[in-house]
PDB file of N, CA and C in Angstrom:
ATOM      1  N   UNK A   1     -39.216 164.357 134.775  1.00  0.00           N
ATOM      2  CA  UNK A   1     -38.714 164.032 136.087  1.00  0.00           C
ATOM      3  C   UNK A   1     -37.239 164.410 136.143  1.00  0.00           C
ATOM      4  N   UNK A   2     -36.977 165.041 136.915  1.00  0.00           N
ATOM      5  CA  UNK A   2     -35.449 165.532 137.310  1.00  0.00           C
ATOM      6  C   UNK A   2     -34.389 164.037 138.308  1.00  0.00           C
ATOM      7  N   UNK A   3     -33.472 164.386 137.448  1.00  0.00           N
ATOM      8  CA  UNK A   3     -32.232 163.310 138.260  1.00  0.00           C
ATOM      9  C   UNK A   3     -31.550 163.857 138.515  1.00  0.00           C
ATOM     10  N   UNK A   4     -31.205 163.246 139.565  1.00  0.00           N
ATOM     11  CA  UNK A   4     -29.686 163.756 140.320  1.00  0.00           C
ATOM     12  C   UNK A   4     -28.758 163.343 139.918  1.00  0.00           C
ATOM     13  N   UNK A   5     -28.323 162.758 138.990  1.00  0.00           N
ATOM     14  CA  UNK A   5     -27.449 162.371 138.373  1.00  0.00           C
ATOM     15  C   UNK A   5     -26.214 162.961 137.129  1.00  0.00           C
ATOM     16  N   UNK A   6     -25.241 162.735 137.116  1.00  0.00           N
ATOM     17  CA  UNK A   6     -24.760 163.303 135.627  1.00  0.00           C
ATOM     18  C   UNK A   6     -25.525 163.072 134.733  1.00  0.00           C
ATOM     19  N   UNK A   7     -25.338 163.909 133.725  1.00  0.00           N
ATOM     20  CA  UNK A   7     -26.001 163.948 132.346  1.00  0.00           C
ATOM     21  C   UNK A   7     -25.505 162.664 131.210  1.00  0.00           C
ATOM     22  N   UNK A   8     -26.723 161.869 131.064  1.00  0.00           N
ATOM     23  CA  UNK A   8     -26.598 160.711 130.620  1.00  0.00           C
ATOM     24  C   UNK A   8     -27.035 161.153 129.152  1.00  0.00           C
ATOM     25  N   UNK A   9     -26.041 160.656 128.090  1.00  0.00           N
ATOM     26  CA  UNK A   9     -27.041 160.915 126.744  1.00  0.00           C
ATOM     27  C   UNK A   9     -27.996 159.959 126.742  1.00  0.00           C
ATOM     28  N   UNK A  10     -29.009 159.744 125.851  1.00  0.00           N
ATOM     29  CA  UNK A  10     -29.790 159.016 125.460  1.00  0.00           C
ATOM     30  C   UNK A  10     -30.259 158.618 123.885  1.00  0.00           C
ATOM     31  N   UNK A  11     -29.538 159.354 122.740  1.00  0.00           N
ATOM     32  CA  UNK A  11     -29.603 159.539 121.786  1.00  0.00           C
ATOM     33  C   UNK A  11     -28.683 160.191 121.202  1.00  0.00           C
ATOM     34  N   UNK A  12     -28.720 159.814 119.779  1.00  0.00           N
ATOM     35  CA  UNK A  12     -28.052 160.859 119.115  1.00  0.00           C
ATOM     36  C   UNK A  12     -28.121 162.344 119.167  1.00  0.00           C
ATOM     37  N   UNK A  13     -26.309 162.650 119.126  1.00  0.00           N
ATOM     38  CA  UNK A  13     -26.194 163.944 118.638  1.00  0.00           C
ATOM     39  C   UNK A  13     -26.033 164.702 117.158  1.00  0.00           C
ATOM     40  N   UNK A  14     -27.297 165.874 117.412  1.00  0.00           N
ATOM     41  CA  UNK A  14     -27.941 166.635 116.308  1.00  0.00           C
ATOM     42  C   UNK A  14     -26.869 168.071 115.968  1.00  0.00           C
ATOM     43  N   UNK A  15     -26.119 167.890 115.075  1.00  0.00           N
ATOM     44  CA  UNK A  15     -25.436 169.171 114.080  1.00  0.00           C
ATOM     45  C   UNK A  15     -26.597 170.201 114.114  1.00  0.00           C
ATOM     46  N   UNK A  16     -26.572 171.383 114.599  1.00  0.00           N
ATOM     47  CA  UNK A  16     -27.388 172.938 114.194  1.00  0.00           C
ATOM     48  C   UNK A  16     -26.578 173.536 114.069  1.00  0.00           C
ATOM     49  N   UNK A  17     -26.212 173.803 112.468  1.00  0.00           N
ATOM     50  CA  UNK A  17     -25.658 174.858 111.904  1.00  0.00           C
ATOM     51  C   UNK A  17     -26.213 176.201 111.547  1.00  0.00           C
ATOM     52  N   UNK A  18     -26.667 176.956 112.475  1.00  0.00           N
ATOM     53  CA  UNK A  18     -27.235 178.151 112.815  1.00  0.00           C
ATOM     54  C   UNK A  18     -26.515 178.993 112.082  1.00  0.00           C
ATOM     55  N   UNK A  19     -27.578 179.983 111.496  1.00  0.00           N
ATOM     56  CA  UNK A  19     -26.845 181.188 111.107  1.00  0.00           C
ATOM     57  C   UNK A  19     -28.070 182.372 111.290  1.00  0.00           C
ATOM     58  N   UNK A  20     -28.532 183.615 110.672  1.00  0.00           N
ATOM     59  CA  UNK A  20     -29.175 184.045 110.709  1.00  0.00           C
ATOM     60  C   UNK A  20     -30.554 184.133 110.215  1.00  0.00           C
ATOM     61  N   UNK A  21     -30.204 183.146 109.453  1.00  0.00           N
ATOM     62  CA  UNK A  21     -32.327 182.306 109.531  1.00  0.00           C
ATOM     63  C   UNK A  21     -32.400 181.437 109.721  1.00  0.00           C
ATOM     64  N   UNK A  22     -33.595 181.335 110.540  1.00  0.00           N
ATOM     65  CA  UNK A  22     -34.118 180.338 111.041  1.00  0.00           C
ATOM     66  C   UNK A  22     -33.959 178.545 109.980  1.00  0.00           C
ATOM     67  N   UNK A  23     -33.921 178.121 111.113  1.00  0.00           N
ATOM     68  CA  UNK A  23     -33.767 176.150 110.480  1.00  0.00           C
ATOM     69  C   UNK A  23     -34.052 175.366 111.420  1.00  0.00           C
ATOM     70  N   UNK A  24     -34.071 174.398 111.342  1.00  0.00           N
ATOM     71  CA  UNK A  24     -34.712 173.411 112.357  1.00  0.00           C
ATOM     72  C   UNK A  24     -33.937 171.956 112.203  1.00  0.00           C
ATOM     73  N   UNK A  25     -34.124 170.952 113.260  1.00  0.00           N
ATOM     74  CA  UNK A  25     -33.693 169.729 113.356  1.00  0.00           C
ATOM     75  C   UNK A  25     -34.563 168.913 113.908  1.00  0.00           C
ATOM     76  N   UNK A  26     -35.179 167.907 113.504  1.00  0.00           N
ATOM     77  CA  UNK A  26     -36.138 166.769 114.233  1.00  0.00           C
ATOM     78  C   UNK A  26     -34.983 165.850 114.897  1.00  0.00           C
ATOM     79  N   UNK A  27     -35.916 165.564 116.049  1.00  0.00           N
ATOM     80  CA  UNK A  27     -34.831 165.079 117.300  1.00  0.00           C
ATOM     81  C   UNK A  27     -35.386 163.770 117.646  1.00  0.00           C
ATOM     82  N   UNK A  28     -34.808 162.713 118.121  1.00  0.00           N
ATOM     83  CA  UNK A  28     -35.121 161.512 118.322  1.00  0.00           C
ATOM     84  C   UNK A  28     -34.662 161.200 119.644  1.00  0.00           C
ATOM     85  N   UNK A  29     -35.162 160.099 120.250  1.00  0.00           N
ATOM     86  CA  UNK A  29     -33.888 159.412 121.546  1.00  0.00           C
ATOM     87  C   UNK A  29     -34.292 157.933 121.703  1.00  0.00           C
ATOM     88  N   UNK A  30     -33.582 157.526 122.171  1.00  0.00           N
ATOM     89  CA  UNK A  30     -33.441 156.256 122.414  1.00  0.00           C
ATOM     90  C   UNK A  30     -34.137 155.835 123.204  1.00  0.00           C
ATOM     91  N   UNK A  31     -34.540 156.308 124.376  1.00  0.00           N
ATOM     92  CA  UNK A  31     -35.702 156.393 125.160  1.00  0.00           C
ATOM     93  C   UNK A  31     -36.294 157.274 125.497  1.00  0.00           C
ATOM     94  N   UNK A  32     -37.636 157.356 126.143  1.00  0.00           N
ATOM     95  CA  UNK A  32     -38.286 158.239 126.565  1.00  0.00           C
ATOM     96  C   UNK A  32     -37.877 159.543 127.549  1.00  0.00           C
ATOM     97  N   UNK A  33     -37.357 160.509 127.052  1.00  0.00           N
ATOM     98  CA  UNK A  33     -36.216 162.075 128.270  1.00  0.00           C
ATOM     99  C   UNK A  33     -37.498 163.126 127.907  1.00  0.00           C
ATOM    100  N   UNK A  34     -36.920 164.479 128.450  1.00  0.00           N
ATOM    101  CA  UNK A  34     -36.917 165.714 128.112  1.00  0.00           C
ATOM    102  C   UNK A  34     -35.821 166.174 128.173  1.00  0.00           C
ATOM    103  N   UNK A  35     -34.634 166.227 128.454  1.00  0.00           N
ATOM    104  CA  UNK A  35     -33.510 167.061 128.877  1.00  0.00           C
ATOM    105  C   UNK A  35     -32.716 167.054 127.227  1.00  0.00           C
ATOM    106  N   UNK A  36     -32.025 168.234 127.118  1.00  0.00           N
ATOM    107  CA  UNK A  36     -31.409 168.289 125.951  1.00  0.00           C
ATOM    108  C   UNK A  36     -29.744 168.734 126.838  1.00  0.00           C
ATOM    109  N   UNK A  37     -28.554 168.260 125.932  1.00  0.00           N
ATOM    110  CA  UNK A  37     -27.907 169.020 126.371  1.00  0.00           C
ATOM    111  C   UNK A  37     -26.977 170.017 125.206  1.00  0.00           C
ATOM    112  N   UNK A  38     -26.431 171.336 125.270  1.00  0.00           N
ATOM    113  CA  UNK A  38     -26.801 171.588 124.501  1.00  0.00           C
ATOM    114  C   UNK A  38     -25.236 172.830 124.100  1.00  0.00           C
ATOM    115  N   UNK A  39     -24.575 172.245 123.328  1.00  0.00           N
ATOM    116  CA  UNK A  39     -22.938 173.016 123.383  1.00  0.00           C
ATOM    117  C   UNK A  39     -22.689 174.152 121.698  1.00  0.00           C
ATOM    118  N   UNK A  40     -22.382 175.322 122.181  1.00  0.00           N
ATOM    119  CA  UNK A  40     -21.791 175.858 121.080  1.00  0.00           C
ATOM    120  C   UNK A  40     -20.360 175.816 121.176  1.00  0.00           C
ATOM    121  N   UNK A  41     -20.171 175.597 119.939  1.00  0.00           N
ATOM    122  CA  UNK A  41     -18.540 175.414 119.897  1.00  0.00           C
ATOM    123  C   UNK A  41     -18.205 176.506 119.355  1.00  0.00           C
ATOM    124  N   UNK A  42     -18.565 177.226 118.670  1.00  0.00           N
ATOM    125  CA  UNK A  42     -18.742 178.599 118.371  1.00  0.00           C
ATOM    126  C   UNK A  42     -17.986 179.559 119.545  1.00  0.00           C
ATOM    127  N   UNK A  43     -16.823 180.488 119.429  1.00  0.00           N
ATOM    128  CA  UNK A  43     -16.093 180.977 120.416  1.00  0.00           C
ATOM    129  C   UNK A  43     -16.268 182.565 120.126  1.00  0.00           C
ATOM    130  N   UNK A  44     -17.102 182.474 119.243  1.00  0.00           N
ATOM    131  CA  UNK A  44     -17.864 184.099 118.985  1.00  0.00           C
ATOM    132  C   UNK A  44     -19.092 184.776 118.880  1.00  0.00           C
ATOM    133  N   UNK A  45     -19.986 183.755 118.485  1.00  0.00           N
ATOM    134  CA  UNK A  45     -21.208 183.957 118.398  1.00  0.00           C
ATOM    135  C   UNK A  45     -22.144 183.278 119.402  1.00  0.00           C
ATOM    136  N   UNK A  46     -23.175 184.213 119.622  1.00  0.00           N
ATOM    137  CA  UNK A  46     -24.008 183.207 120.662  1.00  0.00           C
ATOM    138  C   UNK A  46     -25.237 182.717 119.612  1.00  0.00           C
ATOM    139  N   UNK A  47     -26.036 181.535 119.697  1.00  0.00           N
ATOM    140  CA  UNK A  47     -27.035 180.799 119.355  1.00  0.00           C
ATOM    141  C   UNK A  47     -28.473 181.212 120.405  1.00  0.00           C
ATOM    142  N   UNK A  48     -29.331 181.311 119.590  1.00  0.00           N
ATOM    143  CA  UNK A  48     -30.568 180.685 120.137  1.00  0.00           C
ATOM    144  C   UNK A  48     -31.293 179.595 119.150  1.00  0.00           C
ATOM    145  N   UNK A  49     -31.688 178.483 120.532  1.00  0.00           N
ATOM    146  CA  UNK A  49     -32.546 177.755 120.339  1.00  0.00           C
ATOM    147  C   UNK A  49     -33.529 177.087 120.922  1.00  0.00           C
ATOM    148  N   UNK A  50     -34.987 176.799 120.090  1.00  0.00           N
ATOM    149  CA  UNK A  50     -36.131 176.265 120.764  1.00  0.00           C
ATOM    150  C   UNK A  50     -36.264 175.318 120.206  1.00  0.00           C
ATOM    151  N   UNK A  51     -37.010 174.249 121.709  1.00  0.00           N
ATOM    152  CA  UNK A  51     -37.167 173.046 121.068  1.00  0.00           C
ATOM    153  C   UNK A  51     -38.784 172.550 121.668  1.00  0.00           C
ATOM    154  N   UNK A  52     -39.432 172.539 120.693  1.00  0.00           N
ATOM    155  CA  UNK A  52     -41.124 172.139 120.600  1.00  0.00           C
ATOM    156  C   UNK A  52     -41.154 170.676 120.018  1.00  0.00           C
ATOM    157  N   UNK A  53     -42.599 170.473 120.364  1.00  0.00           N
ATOM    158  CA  UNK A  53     -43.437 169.016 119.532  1.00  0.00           C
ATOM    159  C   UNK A  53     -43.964 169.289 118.288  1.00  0.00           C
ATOM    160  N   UNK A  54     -44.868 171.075 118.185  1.00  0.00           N
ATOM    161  CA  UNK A  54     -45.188 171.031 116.933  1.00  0.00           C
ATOM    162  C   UNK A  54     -43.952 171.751 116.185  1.00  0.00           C
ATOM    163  N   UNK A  55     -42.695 171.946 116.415  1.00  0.00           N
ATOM    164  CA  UNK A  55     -41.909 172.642 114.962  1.00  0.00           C
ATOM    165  C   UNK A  55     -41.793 174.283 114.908  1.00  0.00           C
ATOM    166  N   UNK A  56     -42.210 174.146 115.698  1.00  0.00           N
ATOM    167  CA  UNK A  56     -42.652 175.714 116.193  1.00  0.00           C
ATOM    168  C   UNK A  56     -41.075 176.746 115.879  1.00  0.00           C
ATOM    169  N   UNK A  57     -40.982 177.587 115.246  1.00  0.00           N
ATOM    170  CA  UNK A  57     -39.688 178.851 114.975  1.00  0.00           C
ATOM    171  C   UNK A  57     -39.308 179.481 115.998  1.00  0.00           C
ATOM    172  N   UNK A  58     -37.587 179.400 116.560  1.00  0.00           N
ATOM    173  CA  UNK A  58     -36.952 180.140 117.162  1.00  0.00           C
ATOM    174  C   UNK A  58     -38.015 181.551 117.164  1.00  0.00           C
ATOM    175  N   UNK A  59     -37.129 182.734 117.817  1.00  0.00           N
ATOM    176  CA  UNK A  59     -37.582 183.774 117.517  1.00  0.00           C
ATOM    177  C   UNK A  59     -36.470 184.499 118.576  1.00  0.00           C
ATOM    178  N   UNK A  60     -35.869 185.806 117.702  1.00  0.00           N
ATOM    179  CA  UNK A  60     -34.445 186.629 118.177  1.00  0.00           C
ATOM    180  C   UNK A  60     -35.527 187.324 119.554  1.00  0.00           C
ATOM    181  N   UNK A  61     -34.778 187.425 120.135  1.00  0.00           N
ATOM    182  CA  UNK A  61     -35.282 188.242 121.374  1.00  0.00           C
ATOM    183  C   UNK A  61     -35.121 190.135 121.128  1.00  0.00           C
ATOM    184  N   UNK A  62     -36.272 190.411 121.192  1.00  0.00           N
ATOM    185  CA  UNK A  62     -36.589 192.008 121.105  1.00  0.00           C
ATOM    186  C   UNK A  62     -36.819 192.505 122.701  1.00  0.00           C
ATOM    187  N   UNK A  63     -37.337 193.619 122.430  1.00  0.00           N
ATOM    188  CA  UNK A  63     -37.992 194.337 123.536  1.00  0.00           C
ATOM    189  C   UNK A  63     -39.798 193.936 123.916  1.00  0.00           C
ATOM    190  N   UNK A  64     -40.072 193.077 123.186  1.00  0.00           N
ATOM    191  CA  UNK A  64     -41.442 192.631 123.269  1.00  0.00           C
ATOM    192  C   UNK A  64     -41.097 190.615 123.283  1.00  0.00           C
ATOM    193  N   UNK A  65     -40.042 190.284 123.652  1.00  0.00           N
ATOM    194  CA  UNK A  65     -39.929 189.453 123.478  1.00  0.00           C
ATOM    195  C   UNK A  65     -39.480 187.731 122.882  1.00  0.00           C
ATOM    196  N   UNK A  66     -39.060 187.023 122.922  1.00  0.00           N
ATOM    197  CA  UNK A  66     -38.995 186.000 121.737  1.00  0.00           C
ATOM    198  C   UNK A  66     -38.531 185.064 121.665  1.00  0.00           C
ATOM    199  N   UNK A  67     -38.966 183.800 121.225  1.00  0.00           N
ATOM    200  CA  UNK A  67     -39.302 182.775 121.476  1.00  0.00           C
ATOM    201  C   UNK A  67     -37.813 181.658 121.227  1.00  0.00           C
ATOM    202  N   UNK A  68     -36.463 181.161 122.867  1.00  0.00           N
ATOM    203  CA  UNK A  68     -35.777 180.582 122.316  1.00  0.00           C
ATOM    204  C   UNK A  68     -34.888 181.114 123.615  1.00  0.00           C
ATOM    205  N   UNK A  69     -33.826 180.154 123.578  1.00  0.00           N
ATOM    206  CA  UNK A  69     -32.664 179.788 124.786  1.00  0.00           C
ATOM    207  C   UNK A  69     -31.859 180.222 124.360  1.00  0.00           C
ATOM    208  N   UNK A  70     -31.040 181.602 124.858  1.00  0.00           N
ATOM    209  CA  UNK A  70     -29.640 181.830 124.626  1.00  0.00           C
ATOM    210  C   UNK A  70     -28.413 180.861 125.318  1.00  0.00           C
ATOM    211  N   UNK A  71     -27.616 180.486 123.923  1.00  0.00           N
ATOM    212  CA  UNK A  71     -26.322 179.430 124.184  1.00  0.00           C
ATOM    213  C   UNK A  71     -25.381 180.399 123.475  1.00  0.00           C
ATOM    214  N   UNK A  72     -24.386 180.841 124.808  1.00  0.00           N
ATOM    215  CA  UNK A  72     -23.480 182.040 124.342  1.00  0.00           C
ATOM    216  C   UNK A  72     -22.157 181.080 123.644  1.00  0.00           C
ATOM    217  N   UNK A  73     -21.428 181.880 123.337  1.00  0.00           N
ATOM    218  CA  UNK A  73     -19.910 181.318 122.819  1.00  0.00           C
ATOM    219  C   UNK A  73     -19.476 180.308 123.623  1.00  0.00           C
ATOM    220  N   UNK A  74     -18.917 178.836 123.487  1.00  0.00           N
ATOM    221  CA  UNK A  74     -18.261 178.071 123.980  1.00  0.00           C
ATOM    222  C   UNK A  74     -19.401 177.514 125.170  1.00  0.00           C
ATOM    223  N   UNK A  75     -20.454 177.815 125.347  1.00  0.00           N
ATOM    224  CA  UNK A  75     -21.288 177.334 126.577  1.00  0.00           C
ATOM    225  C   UNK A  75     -21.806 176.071 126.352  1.00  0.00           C
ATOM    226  N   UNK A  76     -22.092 175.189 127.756  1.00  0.00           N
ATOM    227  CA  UNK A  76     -22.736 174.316 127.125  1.00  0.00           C
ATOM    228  C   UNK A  76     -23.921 174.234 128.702  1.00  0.00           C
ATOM    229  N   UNK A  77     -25.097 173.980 128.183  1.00  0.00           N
ATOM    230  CA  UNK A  77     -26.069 174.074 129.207  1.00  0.00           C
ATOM    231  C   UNK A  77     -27.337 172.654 128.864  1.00  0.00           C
ATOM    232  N   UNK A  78     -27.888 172.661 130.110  1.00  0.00           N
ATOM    233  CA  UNK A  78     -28.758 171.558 129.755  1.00  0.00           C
ATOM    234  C   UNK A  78     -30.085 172.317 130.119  1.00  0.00           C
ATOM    235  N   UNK A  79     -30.988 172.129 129.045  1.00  0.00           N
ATOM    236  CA  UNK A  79     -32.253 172.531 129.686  1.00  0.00           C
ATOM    237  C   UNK A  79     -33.632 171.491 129.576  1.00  0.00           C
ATOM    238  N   UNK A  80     -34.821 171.445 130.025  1.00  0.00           N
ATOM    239  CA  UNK A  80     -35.885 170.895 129.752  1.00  0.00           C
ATOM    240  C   UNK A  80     -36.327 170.736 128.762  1.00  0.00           C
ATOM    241  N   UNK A  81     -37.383 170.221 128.153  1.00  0.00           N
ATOM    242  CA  UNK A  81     -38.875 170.192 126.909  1.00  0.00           C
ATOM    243  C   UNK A  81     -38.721 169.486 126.841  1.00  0.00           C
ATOM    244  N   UNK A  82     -40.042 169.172 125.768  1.00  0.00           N
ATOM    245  CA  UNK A  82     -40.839 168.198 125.547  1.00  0.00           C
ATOM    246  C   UNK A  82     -40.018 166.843 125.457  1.00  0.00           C
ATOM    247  N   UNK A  83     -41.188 165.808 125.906  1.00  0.00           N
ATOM    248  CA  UNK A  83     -40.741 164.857 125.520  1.00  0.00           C
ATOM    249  C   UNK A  83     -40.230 164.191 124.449  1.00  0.00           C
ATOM    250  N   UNK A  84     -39.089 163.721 123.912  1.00  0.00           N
ATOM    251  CA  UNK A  84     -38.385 163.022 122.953  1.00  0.00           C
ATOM    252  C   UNK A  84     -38.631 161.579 123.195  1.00  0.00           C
ATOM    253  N   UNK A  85     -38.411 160.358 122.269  1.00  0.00           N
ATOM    254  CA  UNK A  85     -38.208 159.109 122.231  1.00  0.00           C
ATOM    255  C   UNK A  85     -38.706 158.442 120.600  1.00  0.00           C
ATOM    256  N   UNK A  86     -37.986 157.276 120.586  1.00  0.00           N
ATOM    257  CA  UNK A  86     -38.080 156.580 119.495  1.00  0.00           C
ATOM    258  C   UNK A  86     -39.347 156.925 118.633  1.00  0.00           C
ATOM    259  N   UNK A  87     -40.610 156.996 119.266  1.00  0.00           N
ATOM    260  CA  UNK A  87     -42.045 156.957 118.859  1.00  0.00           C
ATOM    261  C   UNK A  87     -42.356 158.651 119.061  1.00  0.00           C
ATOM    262  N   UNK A  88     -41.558 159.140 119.350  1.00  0.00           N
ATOM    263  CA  UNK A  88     -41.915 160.301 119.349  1.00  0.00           C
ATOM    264  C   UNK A  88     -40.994 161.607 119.327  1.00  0.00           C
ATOM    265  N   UNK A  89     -41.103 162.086 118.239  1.00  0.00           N
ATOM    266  CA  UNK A  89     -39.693 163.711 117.599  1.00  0.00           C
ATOM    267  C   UNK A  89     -40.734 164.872 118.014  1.00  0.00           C
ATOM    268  N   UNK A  90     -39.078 165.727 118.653  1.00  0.00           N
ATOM    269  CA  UNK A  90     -39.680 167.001 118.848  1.00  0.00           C
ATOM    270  C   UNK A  90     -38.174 167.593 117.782  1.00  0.00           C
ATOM    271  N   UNK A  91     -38.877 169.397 117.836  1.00  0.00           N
ATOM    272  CA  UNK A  91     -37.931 169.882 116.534  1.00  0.00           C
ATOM    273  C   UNK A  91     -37.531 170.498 117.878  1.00  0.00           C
ATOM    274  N   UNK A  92     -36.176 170.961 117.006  1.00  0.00           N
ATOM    275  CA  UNK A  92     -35.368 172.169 117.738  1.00  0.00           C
ATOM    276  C   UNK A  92     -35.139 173.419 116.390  1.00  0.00           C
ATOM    277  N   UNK A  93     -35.349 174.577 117.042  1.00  0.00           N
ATOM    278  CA  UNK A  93     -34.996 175.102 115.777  1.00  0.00           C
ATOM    279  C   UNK A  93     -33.878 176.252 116.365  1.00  0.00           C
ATOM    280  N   UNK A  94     -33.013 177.106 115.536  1.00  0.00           N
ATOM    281  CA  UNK A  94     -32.247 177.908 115.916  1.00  0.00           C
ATOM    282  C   UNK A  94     -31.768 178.622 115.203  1.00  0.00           C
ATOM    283  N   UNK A  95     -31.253 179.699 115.670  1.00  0.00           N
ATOM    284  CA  UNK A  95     -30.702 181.468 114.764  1.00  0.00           C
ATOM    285  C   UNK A  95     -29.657 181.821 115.587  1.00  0.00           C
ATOM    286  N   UNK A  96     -28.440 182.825 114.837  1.00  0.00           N
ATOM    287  CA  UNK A  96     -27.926 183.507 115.496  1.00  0.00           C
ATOM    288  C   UNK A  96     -28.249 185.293 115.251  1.00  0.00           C
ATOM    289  N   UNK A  97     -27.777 185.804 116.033  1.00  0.00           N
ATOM    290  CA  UNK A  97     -28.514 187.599 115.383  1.00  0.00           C
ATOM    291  C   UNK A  97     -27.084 188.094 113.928  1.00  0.00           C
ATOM    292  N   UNK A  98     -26.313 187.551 114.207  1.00  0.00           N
ATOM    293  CA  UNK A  98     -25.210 187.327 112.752  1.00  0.00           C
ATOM    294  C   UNK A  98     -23.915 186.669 112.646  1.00  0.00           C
ATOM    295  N   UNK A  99     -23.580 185.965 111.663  1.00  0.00           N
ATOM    296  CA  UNK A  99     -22.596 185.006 111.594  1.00  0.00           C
ATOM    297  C   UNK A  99     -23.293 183.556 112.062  1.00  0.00           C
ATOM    298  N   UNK A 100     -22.298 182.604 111.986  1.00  0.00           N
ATOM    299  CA  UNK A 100     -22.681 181.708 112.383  1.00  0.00           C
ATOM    300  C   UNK A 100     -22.456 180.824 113.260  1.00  0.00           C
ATOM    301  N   UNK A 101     -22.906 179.634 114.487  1.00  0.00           N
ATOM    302  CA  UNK A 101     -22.452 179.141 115.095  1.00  0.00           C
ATOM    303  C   UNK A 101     -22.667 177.301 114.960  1.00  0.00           C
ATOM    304  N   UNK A 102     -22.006 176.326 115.003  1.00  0.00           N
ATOM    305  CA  UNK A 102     -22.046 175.260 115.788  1.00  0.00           C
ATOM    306  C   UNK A 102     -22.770 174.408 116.873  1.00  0.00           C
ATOM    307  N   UNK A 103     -23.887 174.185 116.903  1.00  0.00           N
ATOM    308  CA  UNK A 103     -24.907 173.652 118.295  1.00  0.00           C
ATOM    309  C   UNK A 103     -24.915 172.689 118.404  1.00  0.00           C
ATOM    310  N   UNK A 104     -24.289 171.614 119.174  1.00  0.00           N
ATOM    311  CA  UNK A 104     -24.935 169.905 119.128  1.00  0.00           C
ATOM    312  C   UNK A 104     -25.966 170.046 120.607  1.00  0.00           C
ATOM    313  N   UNK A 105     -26.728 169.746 119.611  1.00  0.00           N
ATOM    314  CA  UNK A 105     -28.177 168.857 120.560  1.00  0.00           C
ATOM    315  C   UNK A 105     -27.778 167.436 121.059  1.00  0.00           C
ATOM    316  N   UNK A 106     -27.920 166.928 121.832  1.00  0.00           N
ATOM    317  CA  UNK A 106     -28.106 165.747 122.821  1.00  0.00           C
ATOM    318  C   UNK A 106     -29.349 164.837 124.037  1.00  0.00           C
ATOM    319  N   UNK A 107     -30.147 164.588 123.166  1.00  0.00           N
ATOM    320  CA  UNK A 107     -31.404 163.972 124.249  1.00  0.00           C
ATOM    321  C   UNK A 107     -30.587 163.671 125.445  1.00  0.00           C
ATOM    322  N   UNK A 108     -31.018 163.772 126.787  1.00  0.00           N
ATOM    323  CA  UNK A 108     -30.660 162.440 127.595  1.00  0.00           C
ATOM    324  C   UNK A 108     -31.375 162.979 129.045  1.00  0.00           C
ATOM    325  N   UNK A 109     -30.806 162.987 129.892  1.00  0.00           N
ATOM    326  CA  UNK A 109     -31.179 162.856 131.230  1.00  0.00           C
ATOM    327  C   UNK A 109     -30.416 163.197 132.356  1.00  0.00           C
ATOM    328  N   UNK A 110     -30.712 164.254 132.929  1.00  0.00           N
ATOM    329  CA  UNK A 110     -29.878 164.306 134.058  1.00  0.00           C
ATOM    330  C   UNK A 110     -29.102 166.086 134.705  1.00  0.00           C
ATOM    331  N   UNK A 111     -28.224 166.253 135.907  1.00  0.00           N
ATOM    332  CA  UNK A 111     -27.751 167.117 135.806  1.00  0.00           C
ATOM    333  C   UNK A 111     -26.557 167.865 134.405  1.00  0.00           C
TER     334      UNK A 111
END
């Protein structure tokens, strides 16, 4: 469900220390969201990351495709998935195409 509201956390924030292979983070929240929000502090590299229920692997984007949210240098964006909460972790996983970047994940809710 979408709010009109500022972006409320709801949980802890998750360290993704991304580099060029793949890794992952199991995600929790405090209550029941989908919204992640989602910052590289990274002022050179851009990140991708996906966030599933089963654990499922980033994947670099080709010409055929691939599986994961570009978060450029210094951006910070909020997007959808799966549901998170106490009783229930979804993974996030993430890569950069080289070097490394900085990602905090954030469950919560909202614009």
């Amino acid at each position: 469900m979408a709010n009109n509201i500022p972006f409320q956390p709801m949980g802890k924030t998750y360290l993704a220390n991304a580099s060029s292979s793949a890794n992952s983070v199991t995600l929790t929240a405090d209550s029941p969201v989908n919204q992640y929000l989602l910052q590289n502090l990274s002022n050179s590299t851009s990140g991708f990351v996906r966030i599933t229920s089963d654990g499922a692997n980033v994947a670099l984007p080709t010409s055929s495709g691939g599986y994961g949210v570009p978060v450029l240098p210094s951006e910070t964006l909020i997007i959808t998935g799966p549901q998170v909460s106490p009783t229930k972790n979804a993974v996030a996983s993430f890569i950069t195409i080289s070097g490394t970047a900085s990602i905090y994940i954030t469950p919560g809710e909202g614009l």
